[in-house]
N, C-alpha and C. Protein backbone atom coordinates (compact mmCIF):
# COMPACT_ATOMS: atom_id res chain seq x y z
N UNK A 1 11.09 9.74 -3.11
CA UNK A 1 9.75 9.73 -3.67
C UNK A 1 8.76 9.45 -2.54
N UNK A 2 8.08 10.06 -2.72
CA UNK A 2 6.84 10.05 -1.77
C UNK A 2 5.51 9.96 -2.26
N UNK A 3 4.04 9.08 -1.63
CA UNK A 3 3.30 9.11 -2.30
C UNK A 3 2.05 9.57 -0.97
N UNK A 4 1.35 9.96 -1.14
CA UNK A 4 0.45 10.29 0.35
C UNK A 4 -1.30 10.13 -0.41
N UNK A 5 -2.01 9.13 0.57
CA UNK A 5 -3.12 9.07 0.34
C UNK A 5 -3.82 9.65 1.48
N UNK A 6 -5.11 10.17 1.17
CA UNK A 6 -5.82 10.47 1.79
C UNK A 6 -7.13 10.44 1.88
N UNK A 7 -8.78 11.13 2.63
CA UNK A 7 -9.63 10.83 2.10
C UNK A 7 -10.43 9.46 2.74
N UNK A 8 -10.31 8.76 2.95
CA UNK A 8 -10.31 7.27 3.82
C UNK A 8 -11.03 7.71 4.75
N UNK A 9 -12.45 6.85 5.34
CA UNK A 9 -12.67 6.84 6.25
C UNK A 9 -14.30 5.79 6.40
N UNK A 10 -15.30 6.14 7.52
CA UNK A 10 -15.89 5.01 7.50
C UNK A 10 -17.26 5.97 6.71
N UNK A 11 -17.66 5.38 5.77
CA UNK A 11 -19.28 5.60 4.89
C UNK A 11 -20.26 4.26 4.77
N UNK A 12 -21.34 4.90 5.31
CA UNK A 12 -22.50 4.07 4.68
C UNK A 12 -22.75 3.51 3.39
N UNK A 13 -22.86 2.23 3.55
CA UNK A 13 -23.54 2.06 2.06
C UNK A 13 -24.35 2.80 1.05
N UNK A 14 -23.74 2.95 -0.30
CA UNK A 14 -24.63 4.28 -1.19
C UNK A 14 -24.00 5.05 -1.17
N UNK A 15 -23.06 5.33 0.02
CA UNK A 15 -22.24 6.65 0.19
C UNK A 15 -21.07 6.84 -0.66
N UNK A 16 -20.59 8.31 -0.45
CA UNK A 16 -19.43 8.48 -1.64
C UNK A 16 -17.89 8.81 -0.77
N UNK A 17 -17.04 8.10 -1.32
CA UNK A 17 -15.68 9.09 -0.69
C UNK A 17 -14.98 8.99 -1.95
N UNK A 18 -13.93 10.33 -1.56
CA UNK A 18 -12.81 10.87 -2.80
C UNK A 18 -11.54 10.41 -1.88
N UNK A 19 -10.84 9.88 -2.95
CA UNK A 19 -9.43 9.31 -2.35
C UNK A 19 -8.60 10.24 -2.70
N UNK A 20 -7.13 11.27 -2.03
CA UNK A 20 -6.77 11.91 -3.16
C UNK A 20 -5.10 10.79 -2.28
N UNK A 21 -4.34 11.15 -3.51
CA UNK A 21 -2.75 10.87 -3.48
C UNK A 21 -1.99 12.08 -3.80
N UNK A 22 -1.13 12.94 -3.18
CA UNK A 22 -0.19 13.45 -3.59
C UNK A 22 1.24 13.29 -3.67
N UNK A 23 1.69 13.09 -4.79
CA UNK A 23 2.72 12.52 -4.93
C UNK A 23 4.03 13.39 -4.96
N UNK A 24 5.18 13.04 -4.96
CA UNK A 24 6.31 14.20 -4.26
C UNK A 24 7.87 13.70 -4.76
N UNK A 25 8.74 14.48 -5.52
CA UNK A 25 10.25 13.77 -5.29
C UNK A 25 10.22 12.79 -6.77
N UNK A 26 9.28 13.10 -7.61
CA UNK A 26 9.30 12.41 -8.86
C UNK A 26 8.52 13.60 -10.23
N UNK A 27 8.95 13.16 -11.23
CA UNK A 27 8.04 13.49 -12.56
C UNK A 27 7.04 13.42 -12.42
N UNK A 28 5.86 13.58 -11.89
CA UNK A 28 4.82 13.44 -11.83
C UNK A 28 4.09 12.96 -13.20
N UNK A 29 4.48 13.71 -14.03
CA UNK A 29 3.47 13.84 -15.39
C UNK A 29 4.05 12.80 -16.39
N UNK A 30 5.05 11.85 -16.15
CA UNK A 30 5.74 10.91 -16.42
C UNK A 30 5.44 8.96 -16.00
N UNK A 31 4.49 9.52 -15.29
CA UNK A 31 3.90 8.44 -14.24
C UNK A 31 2.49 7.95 -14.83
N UNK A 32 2.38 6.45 -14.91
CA UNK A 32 1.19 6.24 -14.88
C UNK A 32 0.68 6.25 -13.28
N UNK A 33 -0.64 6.18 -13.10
CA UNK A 33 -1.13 6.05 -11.62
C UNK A 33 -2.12 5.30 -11.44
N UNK A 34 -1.87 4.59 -10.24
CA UNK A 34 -3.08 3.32 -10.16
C UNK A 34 -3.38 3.52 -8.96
N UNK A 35 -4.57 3.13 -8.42
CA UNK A 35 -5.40 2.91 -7.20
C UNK A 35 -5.90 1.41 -7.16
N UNK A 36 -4.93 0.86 -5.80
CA UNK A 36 -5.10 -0.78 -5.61
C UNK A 36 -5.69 -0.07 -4.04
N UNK A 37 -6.96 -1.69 -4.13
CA UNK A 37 -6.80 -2.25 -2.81
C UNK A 37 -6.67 -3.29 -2.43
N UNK A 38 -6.82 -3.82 -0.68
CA UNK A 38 -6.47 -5.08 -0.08
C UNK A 38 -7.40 -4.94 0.80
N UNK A 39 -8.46 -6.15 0.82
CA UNK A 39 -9.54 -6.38 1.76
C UNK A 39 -8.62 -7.39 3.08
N UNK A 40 -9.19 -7.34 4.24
CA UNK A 40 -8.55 -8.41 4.95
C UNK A 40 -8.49 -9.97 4.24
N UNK A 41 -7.39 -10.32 4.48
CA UNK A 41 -7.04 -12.42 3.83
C UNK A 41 -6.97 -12.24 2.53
N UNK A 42 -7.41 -11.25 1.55
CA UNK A 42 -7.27 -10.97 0.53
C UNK A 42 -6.40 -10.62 -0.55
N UNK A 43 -5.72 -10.82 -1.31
CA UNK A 43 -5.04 -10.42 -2.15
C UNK A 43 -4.92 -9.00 -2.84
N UNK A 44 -3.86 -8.04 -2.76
CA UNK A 44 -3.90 -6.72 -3.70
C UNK A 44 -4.63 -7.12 -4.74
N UNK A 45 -5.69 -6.12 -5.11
CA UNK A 45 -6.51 -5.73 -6.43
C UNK A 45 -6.62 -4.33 -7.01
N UNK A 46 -5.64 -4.78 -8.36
CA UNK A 46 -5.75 -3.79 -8.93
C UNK A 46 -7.66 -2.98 -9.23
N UNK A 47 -7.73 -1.58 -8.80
CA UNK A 47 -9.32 -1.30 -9.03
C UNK A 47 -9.20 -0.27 -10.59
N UNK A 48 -7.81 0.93 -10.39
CA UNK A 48 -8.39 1.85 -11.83
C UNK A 48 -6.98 1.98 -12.20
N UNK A 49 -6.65 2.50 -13.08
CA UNK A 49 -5.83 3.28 -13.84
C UNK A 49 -5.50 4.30 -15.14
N UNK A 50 -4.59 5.23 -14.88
CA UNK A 50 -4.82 6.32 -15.85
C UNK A 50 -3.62 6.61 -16.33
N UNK A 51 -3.28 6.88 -17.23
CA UNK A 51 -2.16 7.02 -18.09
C UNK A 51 -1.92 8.27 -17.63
N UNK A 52 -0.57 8.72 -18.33
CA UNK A 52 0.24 9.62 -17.85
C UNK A 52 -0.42 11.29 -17.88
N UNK A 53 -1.30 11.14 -19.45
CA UNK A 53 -1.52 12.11 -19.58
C UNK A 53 -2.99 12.40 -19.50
N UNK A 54 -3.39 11.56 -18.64
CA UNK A 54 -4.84 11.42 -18.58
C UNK A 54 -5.91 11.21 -19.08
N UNK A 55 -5.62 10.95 -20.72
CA UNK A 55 -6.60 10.88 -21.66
C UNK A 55 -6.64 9.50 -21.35
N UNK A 56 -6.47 8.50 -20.75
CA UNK A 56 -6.56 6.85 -20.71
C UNK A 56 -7.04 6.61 -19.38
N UNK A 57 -8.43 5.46 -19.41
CA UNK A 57 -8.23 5.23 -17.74
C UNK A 57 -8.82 3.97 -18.32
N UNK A 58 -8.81 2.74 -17.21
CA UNK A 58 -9.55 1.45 -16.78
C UNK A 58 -9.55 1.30 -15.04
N UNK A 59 -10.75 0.32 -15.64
CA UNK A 59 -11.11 0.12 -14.47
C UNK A 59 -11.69 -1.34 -13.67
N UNK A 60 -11.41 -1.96 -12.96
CA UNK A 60 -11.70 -3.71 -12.53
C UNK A 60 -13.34 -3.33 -12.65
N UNK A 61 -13.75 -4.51 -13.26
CA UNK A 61 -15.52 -4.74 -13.64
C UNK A 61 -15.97 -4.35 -12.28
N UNK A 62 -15.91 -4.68 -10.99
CA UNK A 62 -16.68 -4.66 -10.30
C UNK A 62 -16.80 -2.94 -9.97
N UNK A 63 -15.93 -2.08 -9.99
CA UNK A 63 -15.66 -0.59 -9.69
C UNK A 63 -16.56 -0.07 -10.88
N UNK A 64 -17.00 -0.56 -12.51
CA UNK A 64 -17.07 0.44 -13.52
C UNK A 64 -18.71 1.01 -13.09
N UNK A 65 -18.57 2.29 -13.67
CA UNK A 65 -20.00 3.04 -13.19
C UNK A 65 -20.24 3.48 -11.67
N UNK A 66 -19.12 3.06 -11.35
CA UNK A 66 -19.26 3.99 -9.25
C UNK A 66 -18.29 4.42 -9.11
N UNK A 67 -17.02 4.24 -9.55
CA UNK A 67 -15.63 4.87 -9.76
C UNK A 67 -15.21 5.59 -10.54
N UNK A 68 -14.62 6.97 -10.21
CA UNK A 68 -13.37 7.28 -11.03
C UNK A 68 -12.46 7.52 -10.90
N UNK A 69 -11.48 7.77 -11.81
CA UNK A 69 -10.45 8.06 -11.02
C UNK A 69 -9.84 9.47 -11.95
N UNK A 70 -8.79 10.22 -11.85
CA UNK A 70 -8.92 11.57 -12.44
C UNK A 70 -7.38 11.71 -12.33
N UNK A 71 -6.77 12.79 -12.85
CA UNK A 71 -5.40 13.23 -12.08
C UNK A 71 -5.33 14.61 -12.63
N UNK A 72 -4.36 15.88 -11.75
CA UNK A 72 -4.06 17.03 -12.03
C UNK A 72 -2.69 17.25 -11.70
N UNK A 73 -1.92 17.32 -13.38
CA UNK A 73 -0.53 16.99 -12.92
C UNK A 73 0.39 18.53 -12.72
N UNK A 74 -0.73 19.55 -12.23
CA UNK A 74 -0.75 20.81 -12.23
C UNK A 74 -0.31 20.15 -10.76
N UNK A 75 -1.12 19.56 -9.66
CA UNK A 75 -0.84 19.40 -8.70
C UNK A 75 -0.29 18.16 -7.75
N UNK A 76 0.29 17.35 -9.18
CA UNK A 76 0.87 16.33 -8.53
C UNK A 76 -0.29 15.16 -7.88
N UNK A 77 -1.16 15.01 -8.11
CA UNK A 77 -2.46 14.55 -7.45
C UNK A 77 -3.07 13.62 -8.20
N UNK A 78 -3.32 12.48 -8.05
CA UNK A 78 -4.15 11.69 -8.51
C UNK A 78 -5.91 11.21 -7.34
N UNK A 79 -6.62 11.06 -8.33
CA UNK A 79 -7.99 11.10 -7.00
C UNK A 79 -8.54 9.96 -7.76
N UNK A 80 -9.26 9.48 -7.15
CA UNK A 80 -10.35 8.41 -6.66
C UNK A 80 -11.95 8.77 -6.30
N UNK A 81 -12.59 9.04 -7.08
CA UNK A 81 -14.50 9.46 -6.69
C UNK A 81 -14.78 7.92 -6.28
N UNK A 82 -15.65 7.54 -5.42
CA UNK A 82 -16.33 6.28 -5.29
C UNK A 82 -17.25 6.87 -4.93
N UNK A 83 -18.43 6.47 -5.42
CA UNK A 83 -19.91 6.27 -5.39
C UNK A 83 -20.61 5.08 -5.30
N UNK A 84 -21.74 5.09 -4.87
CA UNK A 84 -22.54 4.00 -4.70
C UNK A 84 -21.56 3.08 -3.76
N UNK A 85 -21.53 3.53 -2.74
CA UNK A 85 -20.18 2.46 -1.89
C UNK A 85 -20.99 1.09 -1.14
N UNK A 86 -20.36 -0.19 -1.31
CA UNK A 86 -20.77 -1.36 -1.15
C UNK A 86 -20.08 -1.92 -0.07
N UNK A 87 -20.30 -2.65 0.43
CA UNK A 87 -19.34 -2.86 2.32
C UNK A 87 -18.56 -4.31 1.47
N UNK A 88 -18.16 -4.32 0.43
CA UNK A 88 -17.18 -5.48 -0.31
C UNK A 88 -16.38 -4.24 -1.21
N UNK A 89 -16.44 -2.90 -0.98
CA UNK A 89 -15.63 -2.34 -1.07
C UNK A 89 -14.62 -1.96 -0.12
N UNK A 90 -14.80 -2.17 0.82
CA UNK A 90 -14.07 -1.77 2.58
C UNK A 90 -12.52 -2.60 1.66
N UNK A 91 -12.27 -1.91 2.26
CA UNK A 91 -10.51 -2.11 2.03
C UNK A 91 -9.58 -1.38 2.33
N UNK A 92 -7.79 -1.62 2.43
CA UNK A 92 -7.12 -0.20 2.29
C UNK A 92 -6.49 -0.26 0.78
N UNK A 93 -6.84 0.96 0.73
CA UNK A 93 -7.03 1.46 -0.81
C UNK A 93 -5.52 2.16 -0.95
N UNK A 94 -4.76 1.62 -1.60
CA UNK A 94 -3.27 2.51 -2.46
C UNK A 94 -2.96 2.97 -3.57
N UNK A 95 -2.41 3.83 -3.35
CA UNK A 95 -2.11 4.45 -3.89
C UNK A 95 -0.71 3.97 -4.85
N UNK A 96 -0.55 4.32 -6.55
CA UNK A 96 1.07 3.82 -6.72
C UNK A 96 1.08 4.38 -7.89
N UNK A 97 2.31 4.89 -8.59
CA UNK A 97 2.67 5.26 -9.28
C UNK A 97 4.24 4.07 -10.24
N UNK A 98 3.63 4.55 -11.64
CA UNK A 98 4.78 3.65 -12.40
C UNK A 98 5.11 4.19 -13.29
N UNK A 99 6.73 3.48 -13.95
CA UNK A 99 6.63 4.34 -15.51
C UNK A 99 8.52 3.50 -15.57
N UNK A 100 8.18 3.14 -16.90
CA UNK A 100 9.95 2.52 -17.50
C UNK A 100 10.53 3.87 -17.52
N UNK A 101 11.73 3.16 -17.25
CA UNK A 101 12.96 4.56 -17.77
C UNK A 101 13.99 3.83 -17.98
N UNK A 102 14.95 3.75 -19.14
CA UNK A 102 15.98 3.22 -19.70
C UNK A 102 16.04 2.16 -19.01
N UNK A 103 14.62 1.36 -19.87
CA UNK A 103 14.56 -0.10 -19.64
C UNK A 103 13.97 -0.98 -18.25
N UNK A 104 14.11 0.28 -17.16
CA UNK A 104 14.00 -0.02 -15.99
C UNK A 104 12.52 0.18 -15.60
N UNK A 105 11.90 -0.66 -14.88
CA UNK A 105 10.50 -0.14 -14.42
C UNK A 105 11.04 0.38 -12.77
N UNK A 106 9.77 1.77 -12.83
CA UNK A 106 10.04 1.98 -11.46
C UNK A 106 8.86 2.48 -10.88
N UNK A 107 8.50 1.96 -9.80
CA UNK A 107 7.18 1.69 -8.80
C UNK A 107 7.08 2.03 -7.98
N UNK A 108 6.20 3.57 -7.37
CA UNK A 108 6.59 3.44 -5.74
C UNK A 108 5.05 3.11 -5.38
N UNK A 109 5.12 3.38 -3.82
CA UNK A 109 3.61 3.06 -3.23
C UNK A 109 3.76 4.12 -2.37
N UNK A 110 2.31 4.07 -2.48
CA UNK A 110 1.78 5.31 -1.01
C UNK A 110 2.10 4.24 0.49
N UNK A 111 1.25 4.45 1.31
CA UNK A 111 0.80 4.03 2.56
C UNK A 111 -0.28 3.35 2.66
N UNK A 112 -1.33 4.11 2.00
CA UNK A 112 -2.62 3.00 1.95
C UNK A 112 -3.31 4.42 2.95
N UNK A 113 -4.82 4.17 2.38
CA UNK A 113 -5.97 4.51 3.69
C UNK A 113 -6.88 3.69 3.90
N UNK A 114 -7.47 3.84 4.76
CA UNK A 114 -8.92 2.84 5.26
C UNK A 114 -10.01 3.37 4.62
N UNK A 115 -10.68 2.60 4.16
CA UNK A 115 -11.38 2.67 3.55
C UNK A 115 -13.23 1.48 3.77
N UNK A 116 -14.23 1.76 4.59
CA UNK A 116 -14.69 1.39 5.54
C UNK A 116 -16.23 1.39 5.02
N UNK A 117 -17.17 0.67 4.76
CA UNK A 117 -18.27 0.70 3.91
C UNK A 117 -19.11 -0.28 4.99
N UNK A 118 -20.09 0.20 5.95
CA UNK A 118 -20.91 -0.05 7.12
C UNK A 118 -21.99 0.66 7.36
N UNK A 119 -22.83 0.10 7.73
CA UNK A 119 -24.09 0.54 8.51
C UNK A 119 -24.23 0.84 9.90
């Protein structure tokens, strides 16, 4: 299983970036999908998530109304819109995929991208 983020890089405040993940070596359409990040000293934070079949998403209070998040399980892909970008958004942002199967939970992770909110 493989998960690949991309998209990451450095934006101005106000500014927008699209995160995408393509995921590889799994069900895709079987998967819920989440987008965490980790600021430096900080703890993983969960930011969105979307159910398998896309009709479901949430999202951490501080992300709602500048985030979305989307998936096309045509292409294995889950994305990330950020708007209105805030420099307490800077983080590396991951990518992960989940889903039980006979009882078992199973979790992978991307790599992470940078994700960089500066003047």
């Amino acid at each position: 299983v493989q998960l690949v983020e991309s998209g990451g890089g450095l934006v101005q405040p106000g500014g927008s970036l699209r995160l995408s993940c393509v995921a590889s070596g799994l069900t895709f359409s079987r998967y819920a999908m989440k987008w965490y990040r980790q600021a430096p000293g900080k703890e993983r934070e969960l930011v969105a998530v979307i159910n398998s079949a896309g009709g479901s998403v949430n999202y951490v209070d501080s992300t709602k109304g500048r985030f979305t998040i989307s998936r096309d399980n045509a292409k294995n892909t889950v994305y990330l819109q950020m708007n209105s970008l805030k420099p307490e958004d800077t983080a590396v942002y991951y990518c992960n995929a989940q889903t039980a199967y006979s009882g078992t939970l199973l979790n992978y992770w991307g790599q992470g991208t940078q994700v960089t909110v500066s003047s």
